[in-house]
Protein backbone atom coordinates (compact mmCIF):
# COMPACT_ATOMS: atom_id res chain seq x y z
CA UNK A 1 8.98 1.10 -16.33
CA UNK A 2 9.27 3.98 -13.71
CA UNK A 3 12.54 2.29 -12.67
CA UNK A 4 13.70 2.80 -15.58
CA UNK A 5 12.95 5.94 -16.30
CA UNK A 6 14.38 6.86 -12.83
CA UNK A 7 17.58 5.51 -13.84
CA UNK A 8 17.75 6.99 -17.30
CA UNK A 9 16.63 10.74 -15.69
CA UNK A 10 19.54 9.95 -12.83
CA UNK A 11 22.16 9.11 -15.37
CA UNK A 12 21.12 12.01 -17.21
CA UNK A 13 21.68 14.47 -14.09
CA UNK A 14 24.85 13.03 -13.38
CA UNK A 15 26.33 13.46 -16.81
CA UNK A 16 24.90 16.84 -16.73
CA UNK A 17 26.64 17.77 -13.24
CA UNK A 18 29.86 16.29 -14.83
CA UNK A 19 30.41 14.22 -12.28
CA UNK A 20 32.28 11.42 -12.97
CA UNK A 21 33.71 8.03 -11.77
CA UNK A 22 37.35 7.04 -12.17
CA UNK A 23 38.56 2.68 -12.58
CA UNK A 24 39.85 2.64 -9.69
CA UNK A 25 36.69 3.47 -7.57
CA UNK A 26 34.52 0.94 -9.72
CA UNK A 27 37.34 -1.69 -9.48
CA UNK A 28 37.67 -0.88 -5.03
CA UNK A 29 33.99 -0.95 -5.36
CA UNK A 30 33.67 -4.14 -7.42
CA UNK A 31 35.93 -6.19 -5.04
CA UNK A 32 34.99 -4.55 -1.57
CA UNK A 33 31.33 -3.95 -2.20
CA UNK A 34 29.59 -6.51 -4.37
CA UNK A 35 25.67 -5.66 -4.54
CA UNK A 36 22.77 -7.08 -3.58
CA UNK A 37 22.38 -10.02 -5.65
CA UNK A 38 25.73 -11.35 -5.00
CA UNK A 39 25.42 -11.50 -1.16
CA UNK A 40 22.22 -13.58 -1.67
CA UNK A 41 23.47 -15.64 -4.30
CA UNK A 42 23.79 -19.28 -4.04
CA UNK A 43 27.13 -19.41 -5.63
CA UNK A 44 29.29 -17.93 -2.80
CA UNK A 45 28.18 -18.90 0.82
CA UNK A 46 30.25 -20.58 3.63
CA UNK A 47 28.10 -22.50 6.24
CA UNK A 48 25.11 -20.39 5.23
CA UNK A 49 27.18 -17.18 5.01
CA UNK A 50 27.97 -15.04 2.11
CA UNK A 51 31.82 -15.80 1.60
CA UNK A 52 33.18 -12.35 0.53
CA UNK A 53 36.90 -14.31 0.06
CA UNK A 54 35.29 -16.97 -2.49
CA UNK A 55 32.97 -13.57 -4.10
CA UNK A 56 36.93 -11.91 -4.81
CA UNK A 57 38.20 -14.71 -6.41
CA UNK A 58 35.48 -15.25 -8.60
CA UNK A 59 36.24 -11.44 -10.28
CA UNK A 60 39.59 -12.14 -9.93
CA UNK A 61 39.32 -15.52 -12.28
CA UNK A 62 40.21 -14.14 -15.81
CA UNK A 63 37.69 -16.22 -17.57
CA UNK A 64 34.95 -13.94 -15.30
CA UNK A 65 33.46 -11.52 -17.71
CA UNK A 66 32.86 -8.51 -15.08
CA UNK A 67 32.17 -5.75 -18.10
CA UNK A 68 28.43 -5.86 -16.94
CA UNK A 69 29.16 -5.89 -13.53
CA UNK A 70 31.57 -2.65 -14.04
CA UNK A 71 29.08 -1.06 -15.86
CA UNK A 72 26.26 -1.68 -13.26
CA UNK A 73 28.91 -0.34 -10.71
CA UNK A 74 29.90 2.92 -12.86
CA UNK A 75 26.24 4.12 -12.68
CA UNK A 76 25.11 3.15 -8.78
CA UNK A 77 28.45 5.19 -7.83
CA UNK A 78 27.83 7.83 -9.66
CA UNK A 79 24.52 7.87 -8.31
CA UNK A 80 25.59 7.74 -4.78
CA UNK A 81 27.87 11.04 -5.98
CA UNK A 82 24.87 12.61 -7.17
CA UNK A 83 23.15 12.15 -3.81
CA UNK A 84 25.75 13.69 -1.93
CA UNK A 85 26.17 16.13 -4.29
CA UNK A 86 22.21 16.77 -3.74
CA UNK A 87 22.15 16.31 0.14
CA UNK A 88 25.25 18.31 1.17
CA UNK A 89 22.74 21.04 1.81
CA UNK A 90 19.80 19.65 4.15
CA UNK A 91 20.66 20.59 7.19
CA UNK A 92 18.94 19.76 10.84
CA UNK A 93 18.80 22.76 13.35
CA UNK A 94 19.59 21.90 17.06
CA UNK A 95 16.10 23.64 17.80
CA UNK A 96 14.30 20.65 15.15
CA UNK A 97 16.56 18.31 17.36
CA UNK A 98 15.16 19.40 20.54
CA UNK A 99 11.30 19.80 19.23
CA UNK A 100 11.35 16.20 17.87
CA UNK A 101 12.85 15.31 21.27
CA UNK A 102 10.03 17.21 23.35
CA UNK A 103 7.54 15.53 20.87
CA UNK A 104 8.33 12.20 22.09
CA UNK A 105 9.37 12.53 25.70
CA UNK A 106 7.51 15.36 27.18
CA UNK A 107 4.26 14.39 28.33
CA UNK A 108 0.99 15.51 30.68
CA UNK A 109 -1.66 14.17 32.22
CA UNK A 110 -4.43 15.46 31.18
CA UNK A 111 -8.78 14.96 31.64
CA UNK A 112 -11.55 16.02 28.92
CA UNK A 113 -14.86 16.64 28.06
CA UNK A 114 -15.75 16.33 24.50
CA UNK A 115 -19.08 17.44 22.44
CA UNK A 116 -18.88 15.48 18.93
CA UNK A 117 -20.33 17.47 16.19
CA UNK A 118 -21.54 15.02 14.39
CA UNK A 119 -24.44 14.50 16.98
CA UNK A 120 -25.01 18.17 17.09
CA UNK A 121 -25.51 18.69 13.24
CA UNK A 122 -29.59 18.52 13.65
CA UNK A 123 -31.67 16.88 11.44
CA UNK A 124 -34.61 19.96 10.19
CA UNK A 125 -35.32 21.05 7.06
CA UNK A 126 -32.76 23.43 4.69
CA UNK A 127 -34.46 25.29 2.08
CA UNK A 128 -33.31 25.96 -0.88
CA UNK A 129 -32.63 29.78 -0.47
CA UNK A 130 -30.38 29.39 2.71
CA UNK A 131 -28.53 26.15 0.04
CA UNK A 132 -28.41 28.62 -2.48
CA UNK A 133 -26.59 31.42 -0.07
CA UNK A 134 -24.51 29.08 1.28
CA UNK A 135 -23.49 27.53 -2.00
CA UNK A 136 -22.24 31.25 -3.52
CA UNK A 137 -20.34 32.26 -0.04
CA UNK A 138 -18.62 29.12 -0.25
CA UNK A 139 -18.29 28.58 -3.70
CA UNK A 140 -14.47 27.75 -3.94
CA UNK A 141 -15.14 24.64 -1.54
CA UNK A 142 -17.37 23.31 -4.16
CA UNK A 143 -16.09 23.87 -7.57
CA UNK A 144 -14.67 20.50 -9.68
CA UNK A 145 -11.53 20.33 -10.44
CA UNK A 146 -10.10 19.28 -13.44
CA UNK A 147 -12.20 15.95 -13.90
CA UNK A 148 -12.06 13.42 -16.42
CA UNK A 149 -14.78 10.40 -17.19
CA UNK A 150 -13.18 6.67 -18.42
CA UNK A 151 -14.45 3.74 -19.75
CA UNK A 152 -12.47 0.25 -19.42
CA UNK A 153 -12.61 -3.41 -19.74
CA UNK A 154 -10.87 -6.39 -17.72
CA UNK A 155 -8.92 -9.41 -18.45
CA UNK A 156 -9.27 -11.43 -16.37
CA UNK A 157 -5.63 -13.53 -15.36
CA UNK A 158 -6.69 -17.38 -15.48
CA UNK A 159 -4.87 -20.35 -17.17
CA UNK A 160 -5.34 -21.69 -20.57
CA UNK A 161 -6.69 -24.99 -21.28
CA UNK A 162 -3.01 -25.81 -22.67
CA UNK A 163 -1.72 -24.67 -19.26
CA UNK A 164 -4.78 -27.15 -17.52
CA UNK A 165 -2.85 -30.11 -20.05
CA UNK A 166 0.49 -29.08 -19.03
CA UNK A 167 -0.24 -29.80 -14.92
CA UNK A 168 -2.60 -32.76 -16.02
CA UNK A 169 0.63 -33.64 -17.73
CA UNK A 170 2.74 -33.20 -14.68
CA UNK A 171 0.75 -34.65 -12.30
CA UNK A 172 0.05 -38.47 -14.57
CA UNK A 173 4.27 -38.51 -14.92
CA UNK A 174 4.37 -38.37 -11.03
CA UNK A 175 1.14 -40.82 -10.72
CA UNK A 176 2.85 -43.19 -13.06
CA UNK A 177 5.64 -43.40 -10.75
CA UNK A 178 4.01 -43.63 -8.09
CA UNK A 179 2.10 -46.69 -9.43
CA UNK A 180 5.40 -47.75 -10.65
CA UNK A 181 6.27 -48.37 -6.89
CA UNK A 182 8.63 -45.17 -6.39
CA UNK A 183 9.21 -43.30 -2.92
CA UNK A 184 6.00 -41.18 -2.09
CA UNK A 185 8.28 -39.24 0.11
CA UNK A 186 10.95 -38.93 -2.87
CA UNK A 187 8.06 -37.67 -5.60
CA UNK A 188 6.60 -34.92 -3.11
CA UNK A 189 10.20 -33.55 -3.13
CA UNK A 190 10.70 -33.75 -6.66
CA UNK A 191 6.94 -32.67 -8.09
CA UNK A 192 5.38 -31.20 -5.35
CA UNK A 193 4.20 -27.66 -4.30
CA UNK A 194 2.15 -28.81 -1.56
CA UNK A 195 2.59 -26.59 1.80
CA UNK A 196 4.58 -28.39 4.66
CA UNK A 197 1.50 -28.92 6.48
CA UNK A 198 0.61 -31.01 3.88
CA UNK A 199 3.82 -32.45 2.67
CA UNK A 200 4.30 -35.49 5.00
CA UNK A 201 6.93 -36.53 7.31
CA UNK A 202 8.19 -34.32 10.35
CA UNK A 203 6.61 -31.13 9.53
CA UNK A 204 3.18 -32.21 8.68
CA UNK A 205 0.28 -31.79 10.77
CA UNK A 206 -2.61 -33.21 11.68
CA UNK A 207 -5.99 -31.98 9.96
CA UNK A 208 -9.46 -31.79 10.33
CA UNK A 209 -11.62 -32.49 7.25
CA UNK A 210 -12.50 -28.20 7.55
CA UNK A 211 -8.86 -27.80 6.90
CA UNK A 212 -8.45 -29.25 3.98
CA UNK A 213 -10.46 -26.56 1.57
CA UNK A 214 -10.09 -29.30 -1.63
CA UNK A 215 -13.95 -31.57 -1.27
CA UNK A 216 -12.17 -34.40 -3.37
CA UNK A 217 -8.97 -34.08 -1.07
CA UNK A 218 -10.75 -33.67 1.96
CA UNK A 219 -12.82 -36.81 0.94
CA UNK A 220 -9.83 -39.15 -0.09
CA UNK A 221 -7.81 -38.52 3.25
CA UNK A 222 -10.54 -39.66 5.70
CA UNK A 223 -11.71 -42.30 2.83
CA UNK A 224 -8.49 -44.04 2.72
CA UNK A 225 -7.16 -46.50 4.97
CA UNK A 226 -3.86 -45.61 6.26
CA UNK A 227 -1.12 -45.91 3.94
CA UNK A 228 -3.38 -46.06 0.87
CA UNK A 229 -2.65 -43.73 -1.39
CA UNK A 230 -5.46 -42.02 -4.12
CA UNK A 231 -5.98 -41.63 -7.40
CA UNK A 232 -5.48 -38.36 -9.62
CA UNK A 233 -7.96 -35.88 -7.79
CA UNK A 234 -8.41 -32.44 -9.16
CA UNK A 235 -9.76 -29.73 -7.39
CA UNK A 236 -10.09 -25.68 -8.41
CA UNK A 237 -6.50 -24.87 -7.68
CA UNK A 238 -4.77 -27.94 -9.95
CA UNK A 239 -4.18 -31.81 -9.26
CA UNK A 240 -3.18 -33.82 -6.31
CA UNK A 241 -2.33 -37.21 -5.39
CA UNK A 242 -2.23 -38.33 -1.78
CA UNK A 243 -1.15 -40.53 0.88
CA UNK A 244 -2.72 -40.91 4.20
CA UNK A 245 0.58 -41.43 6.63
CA UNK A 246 -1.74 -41.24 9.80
CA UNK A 247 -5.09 -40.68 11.74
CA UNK A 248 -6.35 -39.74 15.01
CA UNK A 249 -9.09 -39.10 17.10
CA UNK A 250 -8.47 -35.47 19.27
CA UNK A 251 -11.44 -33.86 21.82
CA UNK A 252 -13.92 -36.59 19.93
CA UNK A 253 -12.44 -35.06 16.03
CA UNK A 254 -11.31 -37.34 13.65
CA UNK A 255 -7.67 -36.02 11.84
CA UNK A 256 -5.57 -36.72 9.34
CA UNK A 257 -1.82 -36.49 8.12
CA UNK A 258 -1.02 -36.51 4.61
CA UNK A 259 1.41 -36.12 2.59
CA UNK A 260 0.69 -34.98 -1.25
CA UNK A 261 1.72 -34.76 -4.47
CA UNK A 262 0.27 -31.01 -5.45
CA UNK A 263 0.39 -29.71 -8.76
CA UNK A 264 -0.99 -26.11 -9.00
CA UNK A 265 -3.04 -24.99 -11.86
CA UNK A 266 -1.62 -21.50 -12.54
CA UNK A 267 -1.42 -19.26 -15.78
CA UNK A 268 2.24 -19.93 -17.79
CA UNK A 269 3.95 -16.97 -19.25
CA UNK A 270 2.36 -17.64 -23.17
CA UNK A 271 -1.01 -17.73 -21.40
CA UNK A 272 -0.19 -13.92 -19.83
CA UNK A 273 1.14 -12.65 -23.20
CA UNK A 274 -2.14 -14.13 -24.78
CA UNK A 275 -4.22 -12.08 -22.48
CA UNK A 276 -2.09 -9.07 -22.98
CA UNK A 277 -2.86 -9.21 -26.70
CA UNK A 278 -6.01 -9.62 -26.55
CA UNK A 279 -6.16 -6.05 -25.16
CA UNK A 280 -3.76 -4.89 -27.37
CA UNK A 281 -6.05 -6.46 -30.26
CA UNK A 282 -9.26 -4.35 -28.54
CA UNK A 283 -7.42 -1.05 -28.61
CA UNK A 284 -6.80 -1.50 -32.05
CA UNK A 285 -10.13 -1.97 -33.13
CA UNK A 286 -11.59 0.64 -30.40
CA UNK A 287 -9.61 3.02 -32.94
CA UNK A 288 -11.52 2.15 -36.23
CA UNK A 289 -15.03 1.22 -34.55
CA UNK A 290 -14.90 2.69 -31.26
CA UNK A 291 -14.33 1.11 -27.95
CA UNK A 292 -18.08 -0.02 -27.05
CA UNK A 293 -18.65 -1.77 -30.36
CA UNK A 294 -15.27 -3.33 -30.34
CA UNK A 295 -15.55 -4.76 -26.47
CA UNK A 296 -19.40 -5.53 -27.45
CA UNK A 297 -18.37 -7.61 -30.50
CA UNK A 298 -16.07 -9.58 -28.31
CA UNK A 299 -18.33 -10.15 -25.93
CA UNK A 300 -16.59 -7.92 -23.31
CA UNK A 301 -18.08 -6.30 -20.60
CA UNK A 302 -17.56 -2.83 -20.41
CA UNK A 303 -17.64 -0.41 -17.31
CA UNK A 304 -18.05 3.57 -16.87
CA UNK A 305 -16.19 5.00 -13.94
CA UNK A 306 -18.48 8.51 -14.26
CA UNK A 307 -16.88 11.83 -13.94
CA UNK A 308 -14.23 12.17 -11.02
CA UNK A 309 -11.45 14.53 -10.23
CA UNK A 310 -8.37 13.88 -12.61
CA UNK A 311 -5.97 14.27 -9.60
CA UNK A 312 -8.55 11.78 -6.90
CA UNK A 313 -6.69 9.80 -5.08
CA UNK A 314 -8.93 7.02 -5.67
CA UNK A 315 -10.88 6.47 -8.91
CA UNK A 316 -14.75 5.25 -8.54
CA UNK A 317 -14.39 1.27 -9.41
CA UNK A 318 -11.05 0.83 -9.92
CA UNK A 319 -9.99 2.49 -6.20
CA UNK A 320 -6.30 3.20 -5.96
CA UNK A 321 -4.75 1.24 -9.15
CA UNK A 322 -1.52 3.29 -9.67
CA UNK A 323 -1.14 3.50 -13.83
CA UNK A 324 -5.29 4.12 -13.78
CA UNK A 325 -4.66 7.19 -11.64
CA UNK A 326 -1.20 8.53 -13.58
CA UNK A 327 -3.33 7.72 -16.82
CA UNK A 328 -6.11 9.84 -15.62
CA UNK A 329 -4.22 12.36 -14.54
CA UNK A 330 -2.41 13.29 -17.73
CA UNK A 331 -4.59 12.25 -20.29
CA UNK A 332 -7.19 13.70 -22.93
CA UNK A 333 -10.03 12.82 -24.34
CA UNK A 334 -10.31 9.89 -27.08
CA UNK A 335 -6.97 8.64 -25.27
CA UNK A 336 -6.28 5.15 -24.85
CA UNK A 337 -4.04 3.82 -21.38
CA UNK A 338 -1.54 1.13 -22.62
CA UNK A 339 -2.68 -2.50 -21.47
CA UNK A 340 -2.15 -2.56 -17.36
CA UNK A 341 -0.71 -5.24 -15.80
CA UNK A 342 -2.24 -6.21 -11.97
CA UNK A 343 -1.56 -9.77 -10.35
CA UNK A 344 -4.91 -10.51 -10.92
CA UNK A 345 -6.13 -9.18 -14.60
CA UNK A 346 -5.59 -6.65 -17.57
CA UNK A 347 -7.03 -3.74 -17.95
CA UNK A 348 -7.71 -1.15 -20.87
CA UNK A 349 -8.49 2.28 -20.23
CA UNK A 350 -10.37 4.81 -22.42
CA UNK A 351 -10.67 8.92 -21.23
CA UNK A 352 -14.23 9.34 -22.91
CA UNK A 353 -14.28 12.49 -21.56
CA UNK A 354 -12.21 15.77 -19.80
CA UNK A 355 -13.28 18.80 -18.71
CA UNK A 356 -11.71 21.75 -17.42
CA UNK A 357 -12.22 23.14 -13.44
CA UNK A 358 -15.89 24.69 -13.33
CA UNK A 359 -18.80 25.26 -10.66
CA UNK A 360 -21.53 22.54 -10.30
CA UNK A 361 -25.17 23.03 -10.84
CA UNK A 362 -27.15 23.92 -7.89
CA UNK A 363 -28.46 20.18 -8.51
CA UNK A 364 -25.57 18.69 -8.10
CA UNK A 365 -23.74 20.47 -5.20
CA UNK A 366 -26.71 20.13 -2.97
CA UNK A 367 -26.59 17.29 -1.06
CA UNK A 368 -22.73 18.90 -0.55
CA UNK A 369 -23.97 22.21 0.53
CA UNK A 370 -26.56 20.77 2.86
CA UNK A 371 -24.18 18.18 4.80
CA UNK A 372 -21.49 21.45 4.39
CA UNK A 373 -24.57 23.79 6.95
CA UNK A 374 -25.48 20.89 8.68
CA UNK A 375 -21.42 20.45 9.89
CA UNK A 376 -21.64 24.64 10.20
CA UNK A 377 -24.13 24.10 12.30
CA UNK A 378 -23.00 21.15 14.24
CA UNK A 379 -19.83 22.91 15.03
CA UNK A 380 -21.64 26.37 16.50
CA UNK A 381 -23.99 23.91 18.64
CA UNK A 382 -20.61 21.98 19.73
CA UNK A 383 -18.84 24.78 21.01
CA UNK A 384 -21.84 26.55 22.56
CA UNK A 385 -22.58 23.72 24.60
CA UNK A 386 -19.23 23.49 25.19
CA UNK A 387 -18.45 27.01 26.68
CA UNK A 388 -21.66 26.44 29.01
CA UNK A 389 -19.45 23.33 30.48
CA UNK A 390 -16.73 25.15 30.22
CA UNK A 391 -18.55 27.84 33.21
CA UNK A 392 -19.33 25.08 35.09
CA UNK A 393 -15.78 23.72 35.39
CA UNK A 394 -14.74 27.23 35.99
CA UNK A 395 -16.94 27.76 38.90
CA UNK A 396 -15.29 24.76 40.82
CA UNK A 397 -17.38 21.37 39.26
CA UNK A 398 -14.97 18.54 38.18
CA UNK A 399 -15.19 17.81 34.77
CA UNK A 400 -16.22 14.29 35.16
CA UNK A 401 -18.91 15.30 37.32
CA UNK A 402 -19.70 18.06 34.57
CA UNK A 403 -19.77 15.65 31.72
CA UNK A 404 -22.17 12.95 33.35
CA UNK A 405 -24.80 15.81 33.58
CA UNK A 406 -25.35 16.52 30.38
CA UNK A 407 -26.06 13.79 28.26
CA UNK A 408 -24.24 15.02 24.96
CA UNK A 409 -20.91 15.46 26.71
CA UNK A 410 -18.56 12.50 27.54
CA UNK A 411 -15.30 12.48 29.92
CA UNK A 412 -12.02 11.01 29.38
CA UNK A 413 -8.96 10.72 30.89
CA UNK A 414 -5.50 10.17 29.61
CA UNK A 415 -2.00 9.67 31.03
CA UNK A 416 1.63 10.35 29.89
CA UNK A 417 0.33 11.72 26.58
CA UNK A 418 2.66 13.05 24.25
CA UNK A 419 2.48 16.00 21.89
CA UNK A 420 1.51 14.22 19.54
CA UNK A 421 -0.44 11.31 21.02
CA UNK A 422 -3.42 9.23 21.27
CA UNK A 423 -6.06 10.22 23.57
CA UNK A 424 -8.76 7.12 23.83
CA UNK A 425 -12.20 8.60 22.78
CA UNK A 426 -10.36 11.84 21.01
CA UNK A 427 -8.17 10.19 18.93
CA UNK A 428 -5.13 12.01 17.84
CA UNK A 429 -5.59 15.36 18.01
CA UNK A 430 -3.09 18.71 17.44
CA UNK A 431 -5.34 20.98 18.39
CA UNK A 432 -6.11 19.37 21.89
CA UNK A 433 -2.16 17.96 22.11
CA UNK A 434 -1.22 21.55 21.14
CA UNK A 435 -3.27 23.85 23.68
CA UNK A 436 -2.67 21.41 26.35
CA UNK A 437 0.73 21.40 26.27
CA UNK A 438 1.46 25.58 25.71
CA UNK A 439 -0.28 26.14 28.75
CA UNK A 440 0.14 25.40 32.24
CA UNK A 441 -0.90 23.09 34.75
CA UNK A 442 -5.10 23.63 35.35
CA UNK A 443 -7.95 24.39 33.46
CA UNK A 444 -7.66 25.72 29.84
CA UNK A 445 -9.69 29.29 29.69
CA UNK A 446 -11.24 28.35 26.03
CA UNK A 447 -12.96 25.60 24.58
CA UNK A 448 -10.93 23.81 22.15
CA UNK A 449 -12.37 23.12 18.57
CA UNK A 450 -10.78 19.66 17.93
CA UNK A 451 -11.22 17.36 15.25
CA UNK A 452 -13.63 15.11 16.41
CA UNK A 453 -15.47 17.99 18.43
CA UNK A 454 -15.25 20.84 21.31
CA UNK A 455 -12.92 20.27 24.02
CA UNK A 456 -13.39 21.46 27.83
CA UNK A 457 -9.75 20.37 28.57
CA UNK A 458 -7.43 20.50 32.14
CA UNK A 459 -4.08 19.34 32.98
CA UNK A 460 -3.85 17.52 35.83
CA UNK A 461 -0.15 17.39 35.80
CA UNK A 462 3.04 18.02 32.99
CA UNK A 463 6.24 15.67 33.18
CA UNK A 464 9.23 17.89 31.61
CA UNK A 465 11.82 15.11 30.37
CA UNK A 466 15.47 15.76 32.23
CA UNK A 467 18.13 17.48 30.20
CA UNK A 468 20.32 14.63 30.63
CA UNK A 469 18.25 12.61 28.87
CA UNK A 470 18.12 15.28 25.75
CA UNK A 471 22.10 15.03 25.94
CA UNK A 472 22.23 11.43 25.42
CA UNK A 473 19.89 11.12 22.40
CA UNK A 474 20.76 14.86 20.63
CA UNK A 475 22.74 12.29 17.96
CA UNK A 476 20.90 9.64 17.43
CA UNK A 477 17.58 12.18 16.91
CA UNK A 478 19.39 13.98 14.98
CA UNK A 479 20.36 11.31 12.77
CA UNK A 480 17.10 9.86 12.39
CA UNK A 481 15.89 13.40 11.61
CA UNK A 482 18.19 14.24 8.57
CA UNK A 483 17.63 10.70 7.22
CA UNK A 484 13.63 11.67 7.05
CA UNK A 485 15.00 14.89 5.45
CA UNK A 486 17.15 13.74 2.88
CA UNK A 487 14.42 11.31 2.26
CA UNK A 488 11.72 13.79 1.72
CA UNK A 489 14.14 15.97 -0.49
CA UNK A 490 15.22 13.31 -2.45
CA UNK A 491 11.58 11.77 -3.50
CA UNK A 492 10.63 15.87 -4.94
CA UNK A 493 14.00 15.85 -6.42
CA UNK A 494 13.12 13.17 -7.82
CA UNK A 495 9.06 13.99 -8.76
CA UNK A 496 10.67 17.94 -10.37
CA UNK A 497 13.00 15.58 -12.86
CA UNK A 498 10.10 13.49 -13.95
CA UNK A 499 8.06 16.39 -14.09
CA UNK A 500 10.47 18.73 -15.91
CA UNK A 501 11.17 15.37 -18.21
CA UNK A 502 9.93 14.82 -21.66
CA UNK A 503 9.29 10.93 -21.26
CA UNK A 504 7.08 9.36 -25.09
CA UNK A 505 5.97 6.25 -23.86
CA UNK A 506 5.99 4.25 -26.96
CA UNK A 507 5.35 0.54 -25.22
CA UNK A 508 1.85 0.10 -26.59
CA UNK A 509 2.87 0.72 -30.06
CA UNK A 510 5.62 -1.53 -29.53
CA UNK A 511 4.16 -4.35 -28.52
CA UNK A 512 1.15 -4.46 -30.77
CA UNK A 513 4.09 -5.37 -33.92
């Protein structure tokens, strides 16, 4: 779906840029630069190579129909035209050039003492007066956004009992045969979806009965004698037939190799449909009786996310599921999602509720406002502790020797960090990465408030990469470099056409005819 809208909003800009594509390039394109699909197609390799020779004579046969394949070419060059068109203005500076260079090849030694804040935050008693302060000082940390409350139910994905017949089915026409006297080795090929492991011949392995997740399976292969082959055994994922090929005895373990006729049991295409419709059937009647009576009458289990923010990038239950977070975003109360499709289930959405950016009740912001003073507080502790280190050092005491007298103060050391590296214990951190390397070799004069917690912070020694080296890679970095741009531009080109768009999705009353 967002594919396609993509393309339609793409086609769209082009048109409106005027920008157009002449025969000639989609013929020269057609011939010399045949997509995707083509290269990987079956049709036209050589000794496991696509065959670009055998690809040009198969446009070049008259009774080829290439109308689609002009067509398909017309709009992915005029899309490459609008790109250019778009990125002829990102530039890369020679001073970006050299700061991504410095940010990955000049580095410093470099030893610190850190005091987390986290273990400075104290554990005593708030009252209420000193939340209540706190909360109206700070009041634009707290307020909700725009939040919005849904309800929803799942389908769960899971085959039909026509779909169990159909691999019942499939697995008694390859048992027949086999019964009938027929190659094992022949049937696996022809029926089987068995991994290789378990597939016989060369590639299969030997197994322990832990291996083999299947009880029934498991039980046949170190039943049978070798050479024996089993009856129809079913199992959770589908059917199976085996034949034991060999056995061993490894470190005092008994093993197996099989080779097996597996027949998965897996949802068919009607089956997925089915399910869809079923939530396309709920959504209809959520509209005349209302969605809880509707699920409850179908005996459907029905689940409240609570308020959250409309724009969260995770929403409580159903965590990061992309159409669940678009739907919430833009929609209002009463609102329905269309049916959405995950590998695993259906789901229906319902917005039972939206309300517009306000404050929270003193009630609910205050286990917010407490941990907000306790991290306040944490923070002042950190970096007073922290500057009394920080005299030590200064008077002559080596920071190790520092740290391992105070009990809330650890050392580490790192070498050859980068600007922006990883310091073990610290983590990544700009602020440390960033002081470190503006100032010299020595002892920094401040304490550093990092990330994680206050810094005492020295550099023992800084490693300033050799021009030549800058010289060599200038192109390549800056290559790299205006490929991130044009990437970056490109995706909020993109996002300001969808936004700007007027898009009706109309698929849910399309598919409920």
């Amino acid at each position: 779906w967002r594919n396609m809208i993509d393309r339609l909003l793409i086609r769209q800009e082009a048109a409106e840029r005027d920008i157009q594509v002449t025969d000639r390039e989609i013929a020269i394109a057609l011939v010399k630069n045949p997509s995707e699909r083509f290269r990987t197609s079956p049709i036209f390799p050589t000794e496991g190579k696509f065959d670009l020779q055998k690809y040009q004579s198969w446009v070049a046969d008259p009774r080829t129909n290439t109308f689609a394949l002009e067509q398909e070419q017309r709009e992915l060059i005029a899309h490459e035209k609008l790109k250019l068109t778009l990125l002829s203005g990102v530039p890369v500076s020679s001073e970006e050039v050299r700061e991504a260079w410095l940010a990955e090849s000049d580095r410093c030694d470099l030893g610190c003492i850190i005091v987390t804040y986290n273990q400075m935050r104290g554990d005593e008693p708030i009252g209420d007066p000193e939340l209540q302060s706190y909360l109206e000082a700070h009041a634009d940390d707290f307020r909700y956004g725009e939040r919005v409350a849904l309800e929803y139910v799942i389908f769960q994905k899971k085959p039909s009992s026509n779909d169990t017949l159909d691999a019942r089915s499939e697995i008694e026409e390859a048992f027949q045969e086999v019964r009938r006297g027929d190659n094992f080795t022949d049937l696996v090929t022809i029926y089987s979806e068995a991994q290789p492991a378990r597939s016989g011949g060369e590639e299969a392995t030997f197994l322990t009965r832990q291996q083999i997740s299947q009880t029934a399976v498991a039980e046949a292969a170190f039943t049978l004698e070798v050479g024996q082959t089993s009856g129809i055994l079913s199992s959770a994922d589908g059917f199976h037939v085996i034949k034991v090929e060999e056995k061993t005895v490894e470190d005092e373990v008994e093993k197996v190799k099989i080779a097996e006729i597996f027949v998965p049991l897996r949802m068919s295409s009607e089956s997925n449909i089915t399910i869809r419709d079923a939530a396309l059937d709920l959504a209809d009647s959520a509209a005349v009786v209302g969605f809880r009576a509707a699920a409850e009458t179908r005996g459907l289990n029905l689940i409240e996310t609570g308020l959250f923010e409309a724009d969260a990038a995770s929403i409580p239950k159903l965590f990061r599921l992309v159409a669940a977070k678009d739907f919430a975003k833009d929609c209002e109360a009463d609102e329905y999602s269309r049916p959405i499709e995950t590998q695993a289930a259906w789901y229906l959405l319902y917005a039972t509720e939206r309300r517009p950016p306000e404050m929270p009740t003193f009630e609910e912001a205050r286990n917010r406002v407490e941990a907000g003073i306790r991290r306040e507080r944490g923070k002042d502790a950190a970096r007073t502790l922290a500057n009394t280190l920080l005299e030590h050092c200064q008077a002559g005491t080596p920071l190790e020797e520092v740290a391992a007298a105070e009990s809330l103060a650890t050392f580490y050391a790192a070498e050859a960090v980068t600007r922006f590296g990883y310091i073990r214990g610290v983590g990544s951190d700009p602020h440390l990465t960033g002081a470190a390397f503006a100032s010299g070799v020595g002892l920094l004069p401040q304490v550093i408030m990092g990330l994680q917690g206050a810094l005492v912070v020295e550099v023992t020694a800084h490693t300033e990469p050799p021009e030549e080296e800058f010289a060599e890679k200038r192109a390549e970095i800056h290559q790299r470099l205006l490929h991130e741009k044009q990437a970056r531009f490109l995706n909020a080109w993109m996002e300001s056409v969808r936004e700007s768009a007027k898009i009706d999705d109309y698929r849910l009353a399309v598919a409920s005819r």
